[in-house]
N, C-alpha and C. Protein backbone atom coordinates (compact mmCIF):
# COMPACT_ATOMS: atom_id res chain seq x y z
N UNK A 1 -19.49 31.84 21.33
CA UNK A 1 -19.13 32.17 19.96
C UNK A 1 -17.61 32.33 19.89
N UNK A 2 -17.29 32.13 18.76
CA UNK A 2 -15.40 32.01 18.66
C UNK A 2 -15.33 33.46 18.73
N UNK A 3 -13.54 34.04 19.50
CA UNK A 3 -13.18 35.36 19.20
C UNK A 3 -13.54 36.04 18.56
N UNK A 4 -12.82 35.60 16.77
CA UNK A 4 -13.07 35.99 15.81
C UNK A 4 -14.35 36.39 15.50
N UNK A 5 -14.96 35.84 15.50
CA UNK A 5 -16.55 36.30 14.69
C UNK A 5 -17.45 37.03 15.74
N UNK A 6 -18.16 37.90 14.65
CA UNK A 6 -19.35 39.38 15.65
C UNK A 6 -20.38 38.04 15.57
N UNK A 7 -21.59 38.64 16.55
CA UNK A 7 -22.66 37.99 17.25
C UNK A 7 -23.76 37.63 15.52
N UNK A 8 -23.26 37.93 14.33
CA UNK A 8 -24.15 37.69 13.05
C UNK A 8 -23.42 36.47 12.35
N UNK A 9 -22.07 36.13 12.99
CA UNK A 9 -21.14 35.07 12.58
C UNK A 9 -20.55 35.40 11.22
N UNK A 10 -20.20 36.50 11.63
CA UNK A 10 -19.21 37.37 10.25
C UNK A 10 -17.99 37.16 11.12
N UNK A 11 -16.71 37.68 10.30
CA UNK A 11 -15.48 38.00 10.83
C UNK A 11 -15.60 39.61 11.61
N UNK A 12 -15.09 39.58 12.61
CA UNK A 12 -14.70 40.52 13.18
C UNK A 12 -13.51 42.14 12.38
N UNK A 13 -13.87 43.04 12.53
CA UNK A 13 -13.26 44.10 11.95
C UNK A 13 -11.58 43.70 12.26
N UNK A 14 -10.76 44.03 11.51
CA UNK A 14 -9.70 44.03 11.77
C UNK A 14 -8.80 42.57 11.77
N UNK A 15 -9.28 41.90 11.08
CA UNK A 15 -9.06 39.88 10.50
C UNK A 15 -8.50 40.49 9.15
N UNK A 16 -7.00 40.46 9.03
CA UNK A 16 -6.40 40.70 7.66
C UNK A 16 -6.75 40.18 6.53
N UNK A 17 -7.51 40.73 5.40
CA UNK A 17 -7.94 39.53 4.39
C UNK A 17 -9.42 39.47 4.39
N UNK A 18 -9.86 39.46 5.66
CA UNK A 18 -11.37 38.82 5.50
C UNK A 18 -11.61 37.31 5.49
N UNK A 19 -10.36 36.77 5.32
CA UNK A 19 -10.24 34.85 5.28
C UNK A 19 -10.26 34.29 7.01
N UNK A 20 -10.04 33.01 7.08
CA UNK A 20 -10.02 32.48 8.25
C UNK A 20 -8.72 33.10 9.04
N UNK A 21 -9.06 33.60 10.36
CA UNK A 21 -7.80 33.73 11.04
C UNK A 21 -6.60 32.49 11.18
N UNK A 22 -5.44 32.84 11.14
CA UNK A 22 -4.02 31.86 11.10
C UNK A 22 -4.95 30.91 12.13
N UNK A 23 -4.34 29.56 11.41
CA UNK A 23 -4.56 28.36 12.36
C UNK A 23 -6.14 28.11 12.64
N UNK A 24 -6.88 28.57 12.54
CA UNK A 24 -8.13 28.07 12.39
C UNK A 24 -8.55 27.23 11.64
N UNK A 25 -9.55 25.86 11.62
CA UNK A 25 -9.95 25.10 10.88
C UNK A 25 -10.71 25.03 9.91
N UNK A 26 -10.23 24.53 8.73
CA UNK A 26 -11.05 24.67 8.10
C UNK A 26 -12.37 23.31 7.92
N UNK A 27 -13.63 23.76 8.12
CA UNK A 27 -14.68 22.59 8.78
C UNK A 27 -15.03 21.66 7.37
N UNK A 28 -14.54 21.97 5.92
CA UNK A 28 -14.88 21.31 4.58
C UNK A 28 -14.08 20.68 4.95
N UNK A 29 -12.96 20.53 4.99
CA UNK A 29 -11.91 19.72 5.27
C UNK A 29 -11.72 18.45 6.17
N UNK A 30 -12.36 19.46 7.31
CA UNK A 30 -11.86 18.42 8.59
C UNK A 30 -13.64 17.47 8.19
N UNK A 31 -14.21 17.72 7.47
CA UNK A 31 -15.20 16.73 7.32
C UNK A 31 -14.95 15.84 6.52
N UNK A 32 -14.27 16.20 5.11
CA UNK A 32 -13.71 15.16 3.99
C UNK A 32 -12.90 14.28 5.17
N UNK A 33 -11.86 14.98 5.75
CA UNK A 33 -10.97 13.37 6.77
C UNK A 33 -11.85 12.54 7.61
N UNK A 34 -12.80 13.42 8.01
CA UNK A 34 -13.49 12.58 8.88
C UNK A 34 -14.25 11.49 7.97
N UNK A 35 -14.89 12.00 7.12
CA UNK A 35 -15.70 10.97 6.37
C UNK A 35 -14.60 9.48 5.60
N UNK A 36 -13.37 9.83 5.15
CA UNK A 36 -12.21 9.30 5.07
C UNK A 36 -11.88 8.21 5.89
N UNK A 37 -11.68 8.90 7.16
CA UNK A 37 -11.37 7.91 8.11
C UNK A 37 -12.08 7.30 9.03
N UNK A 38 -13.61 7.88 8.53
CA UNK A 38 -14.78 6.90 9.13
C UNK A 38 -14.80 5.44 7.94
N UNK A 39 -14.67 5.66 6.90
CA UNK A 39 -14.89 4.75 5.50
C UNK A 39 -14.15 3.54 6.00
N UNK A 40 -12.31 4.17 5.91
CA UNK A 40 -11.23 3.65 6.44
C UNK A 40 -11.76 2.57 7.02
N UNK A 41 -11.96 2.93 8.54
CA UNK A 41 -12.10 1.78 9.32
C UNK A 41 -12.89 0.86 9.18
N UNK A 42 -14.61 1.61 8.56
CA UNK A 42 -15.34 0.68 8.46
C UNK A 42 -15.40 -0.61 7.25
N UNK A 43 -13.67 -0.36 6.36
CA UNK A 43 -14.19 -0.87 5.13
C UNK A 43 -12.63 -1.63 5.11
N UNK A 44 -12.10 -1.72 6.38
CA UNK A 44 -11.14 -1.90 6.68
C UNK A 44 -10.11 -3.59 5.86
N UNK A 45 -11.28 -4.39 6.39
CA UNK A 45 -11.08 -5.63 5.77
C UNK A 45 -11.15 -5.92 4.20
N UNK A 46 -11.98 -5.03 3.65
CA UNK A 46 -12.35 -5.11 2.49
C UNK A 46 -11.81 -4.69 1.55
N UNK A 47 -11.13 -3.41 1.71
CA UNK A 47 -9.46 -3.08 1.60
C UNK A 47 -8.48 -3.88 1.74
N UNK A 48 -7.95 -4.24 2.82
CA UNK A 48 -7.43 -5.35 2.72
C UNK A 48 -7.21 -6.38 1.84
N UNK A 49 -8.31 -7.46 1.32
CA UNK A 49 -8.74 -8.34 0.76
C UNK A 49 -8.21 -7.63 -0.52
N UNK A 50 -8.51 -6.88 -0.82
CA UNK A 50 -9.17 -6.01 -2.43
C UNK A 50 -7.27 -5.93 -2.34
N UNK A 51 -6.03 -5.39 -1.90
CA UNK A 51 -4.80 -4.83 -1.74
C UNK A 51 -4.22 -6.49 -1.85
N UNK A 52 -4.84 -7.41 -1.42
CA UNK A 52 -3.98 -8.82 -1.22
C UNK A 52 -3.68 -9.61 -2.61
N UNK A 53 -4.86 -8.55 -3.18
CA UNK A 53 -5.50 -9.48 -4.81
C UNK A 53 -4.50 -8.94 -5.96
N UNK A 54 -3.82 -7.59 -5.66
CA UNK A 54 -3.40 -6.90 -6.34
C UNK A 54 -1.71 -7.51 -6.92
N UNK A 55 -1.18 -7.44 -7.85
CA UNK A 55 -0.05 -7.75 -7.69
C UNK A 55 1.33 -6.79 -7.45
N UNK A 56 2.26 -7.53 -7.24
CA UNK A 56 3.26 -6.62 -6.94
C UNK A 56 3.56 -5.24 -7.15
N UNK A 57 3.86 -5.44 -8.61
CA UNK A 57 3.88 -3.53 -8.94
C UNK A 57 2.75 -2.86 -8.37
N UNK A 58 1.19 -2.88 -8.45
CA UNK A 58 0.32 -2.51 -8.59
C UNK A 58 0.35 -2.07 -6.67
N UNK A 59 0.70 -3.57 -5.76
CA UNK A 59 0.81 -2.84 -4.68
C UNK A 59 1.63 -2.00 -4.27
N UNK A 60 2.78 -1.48 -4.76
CA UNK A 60 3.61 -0.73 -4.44
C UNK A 60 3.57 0.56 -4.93
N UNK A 61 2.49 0.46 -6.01
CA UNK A 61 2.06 2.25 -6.58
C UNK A 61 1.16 2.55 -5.44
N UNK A 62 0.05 1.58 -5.03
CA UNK A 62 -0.50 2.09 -4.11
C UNK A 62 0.27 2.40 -2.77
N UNK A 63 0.61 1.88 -2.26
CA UNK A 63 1.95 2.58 -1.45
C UNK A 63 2.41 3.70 -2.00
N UNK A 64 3.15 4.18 -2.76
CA UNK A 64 3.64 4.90 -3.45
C UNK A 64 2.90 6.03 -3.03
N UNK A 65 1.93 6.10 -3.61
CA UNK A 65 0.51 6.93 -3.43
C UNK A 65 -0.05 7.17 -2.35
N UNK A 66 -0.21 6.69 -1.53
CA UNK A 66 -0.18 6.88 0.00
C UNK A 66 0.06 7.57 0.54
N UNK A 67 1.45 7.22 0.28
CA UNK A 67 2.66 7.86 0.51
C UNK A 67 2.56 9.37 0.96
N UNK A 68 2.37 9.79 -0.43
CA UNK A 68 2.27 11.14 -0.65
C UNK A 68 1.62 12.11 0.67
N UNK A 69 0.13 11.30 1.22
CA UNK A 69 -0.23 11.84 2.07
C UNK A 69 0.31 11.85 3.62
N UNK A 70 1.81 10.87 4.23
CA UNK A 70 1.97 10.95 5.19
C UNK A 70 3.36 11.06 5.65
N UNK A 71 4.24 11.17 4.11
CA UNK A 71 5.07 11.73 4.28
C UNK A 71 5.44 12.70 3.26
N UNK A 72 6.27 13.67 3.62
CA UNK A 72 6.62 14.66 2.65
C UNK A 72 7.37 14.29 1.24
N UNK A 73 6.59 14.77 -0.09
CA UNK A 73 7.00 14.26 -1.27
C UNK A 73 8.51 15.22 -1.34
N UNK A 74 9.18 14.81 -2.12
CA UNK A 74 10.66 15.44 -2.29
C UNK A 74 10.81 15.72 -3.91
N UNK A 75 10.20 15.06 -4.87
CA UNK A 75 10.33 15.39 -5.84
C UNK A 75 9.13 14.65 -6.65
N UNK A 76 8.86 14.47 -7.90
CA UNK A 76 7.97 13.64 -8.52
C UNK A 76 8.36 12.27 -8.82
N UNK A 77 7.99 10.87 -8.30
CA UNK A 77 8.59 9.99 -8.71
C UNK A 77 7.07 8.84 -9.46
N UNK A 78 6.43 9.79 -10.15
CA UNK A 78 5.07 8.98 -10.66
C UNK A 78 5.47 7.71 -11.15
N UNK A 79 5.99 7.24 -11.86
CA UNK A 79 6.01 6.00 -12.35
C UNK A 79 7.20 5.57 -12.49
N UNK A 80 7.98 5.45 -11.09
CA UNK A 80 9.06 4.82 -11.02
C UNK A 80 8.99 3.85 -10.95
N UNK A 81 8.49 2.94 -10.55
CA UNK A 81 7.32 1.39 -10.18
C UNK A 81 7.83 0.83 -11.81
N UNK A 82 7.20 1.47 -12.39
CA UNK A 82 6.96 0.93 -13.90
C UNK A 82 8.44 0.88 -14.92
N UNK A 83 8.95 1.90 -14.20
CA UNK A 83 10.05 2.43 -15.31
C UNK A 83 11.58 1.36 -14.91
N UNK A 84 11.45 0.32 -13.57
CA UNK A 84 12.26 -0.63 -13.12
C UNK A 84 11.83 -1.72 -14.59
N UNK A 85 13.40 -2.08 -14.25
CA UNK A 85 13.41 -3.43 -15.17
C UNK A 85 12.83 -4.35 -14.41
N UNK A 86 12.15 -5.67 -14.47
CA UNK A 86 11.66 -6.62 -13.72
C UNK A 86 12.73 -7.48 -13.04
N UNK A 87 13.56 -7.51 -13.43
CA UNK A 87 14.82 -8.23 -12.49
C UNK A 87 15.76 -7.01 -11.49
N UNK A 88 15.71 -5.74 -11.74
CA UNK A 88 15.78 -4.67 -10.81
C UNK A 88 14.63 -4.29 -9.62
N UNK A 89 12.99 -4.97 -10.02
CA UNK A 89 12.49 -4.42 -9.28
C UNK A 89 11.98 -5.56 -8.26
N UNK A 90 12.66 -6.60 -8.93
CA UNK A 90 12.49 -8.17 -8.07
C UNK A 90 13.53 -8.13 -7.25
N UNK A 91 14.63 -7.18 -7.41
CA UNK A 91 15.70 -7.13 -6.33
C UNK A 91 15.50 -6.54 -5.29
N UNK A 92 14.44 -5.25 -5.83
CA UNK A 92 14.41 -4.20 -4.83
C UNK A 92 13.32 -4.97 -3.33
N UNK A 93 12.15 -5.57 -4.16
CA UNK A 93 11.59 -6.20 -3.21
C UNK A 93 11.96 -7.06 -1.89
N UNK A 94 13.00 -7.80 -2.57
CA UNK A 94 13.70 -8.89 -2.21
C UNK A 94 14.58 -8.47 -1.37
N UNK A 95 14.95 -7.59 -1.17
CA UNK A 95 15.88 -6.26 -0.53
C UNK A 95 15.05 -5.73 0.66
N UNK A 96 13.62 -5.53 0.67
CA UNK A 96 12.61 -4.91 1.39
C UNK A 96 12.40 -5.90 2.49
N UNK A 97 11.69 -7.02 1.43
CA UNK A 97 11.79 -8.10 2.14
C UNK A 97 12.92 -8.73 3.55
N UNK A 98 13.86 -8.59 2.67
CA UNK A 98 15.46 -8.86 3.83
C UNK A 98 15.01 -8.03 4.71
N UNK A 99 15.09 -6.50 4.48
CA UNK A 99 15.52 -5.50 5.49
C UNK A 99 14.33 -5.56 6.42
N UNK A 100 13.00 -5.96 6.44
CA UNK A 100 11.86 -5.49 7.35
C UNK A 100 11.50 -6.77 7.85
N UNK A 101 12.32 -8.10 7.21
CA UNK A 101 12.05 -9.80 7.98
C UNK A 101 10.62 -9.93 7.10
N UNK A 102 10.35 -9.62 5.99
CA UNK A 102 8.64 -9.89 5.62
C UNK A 102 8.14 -11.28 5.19
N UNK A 103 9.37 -12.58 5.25
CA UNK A 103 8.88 -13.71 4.69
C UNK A 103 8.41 -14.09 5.20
């Protein structure tokens, strides 16, 4: 049985709060990722396919969005995608393109 918890699988006397002790997992959670990144893989191609169909702007919100989950957001930039002029955001690509060799 974990530290924390008496032999009835309560918290132990003296757990500040009554909540999960610091750093402990939370198991709703780590099941949503798991189920996530079981989907992920298994649906892997199909994603794919479905992201290839999409067009430009549309793939880069999804990026955008992504985003959010693997790197740290810095401010709100919801619909910056949209708010480019089309000859500003054909540069920016084109720019991406150069810098990462994507042709």
């Amino acid at each position: 049985m974990n530290d924390y918890l008496n032999n009835k699988g309560k918290f132990k006397a003296g757990n500040p709060g009554g909540g999960r002790p610091k750093g402990s997992k939370n198991k709703s959670s780590e099941n949503i990722r798991k189920f996530f990144s079981d989907f992920l893989e298994k649906h892997i191609s199909e994603l794919n396919e479905a992201f290839n169909e999409l067009e430009a702007r549309e793939k880069f919100k999804v990026l955008l969005d992504m985003a959010k989950y693997v790197i740290p957001v810095l401010r709100s930039q919801d619909n910056i995608i949209y708010d480019l002029s089309d000859d500003l955001f054909n540069e920016v690509v084109e720019q991406i393109k150069k810098e990462y060799q994507l042709d």
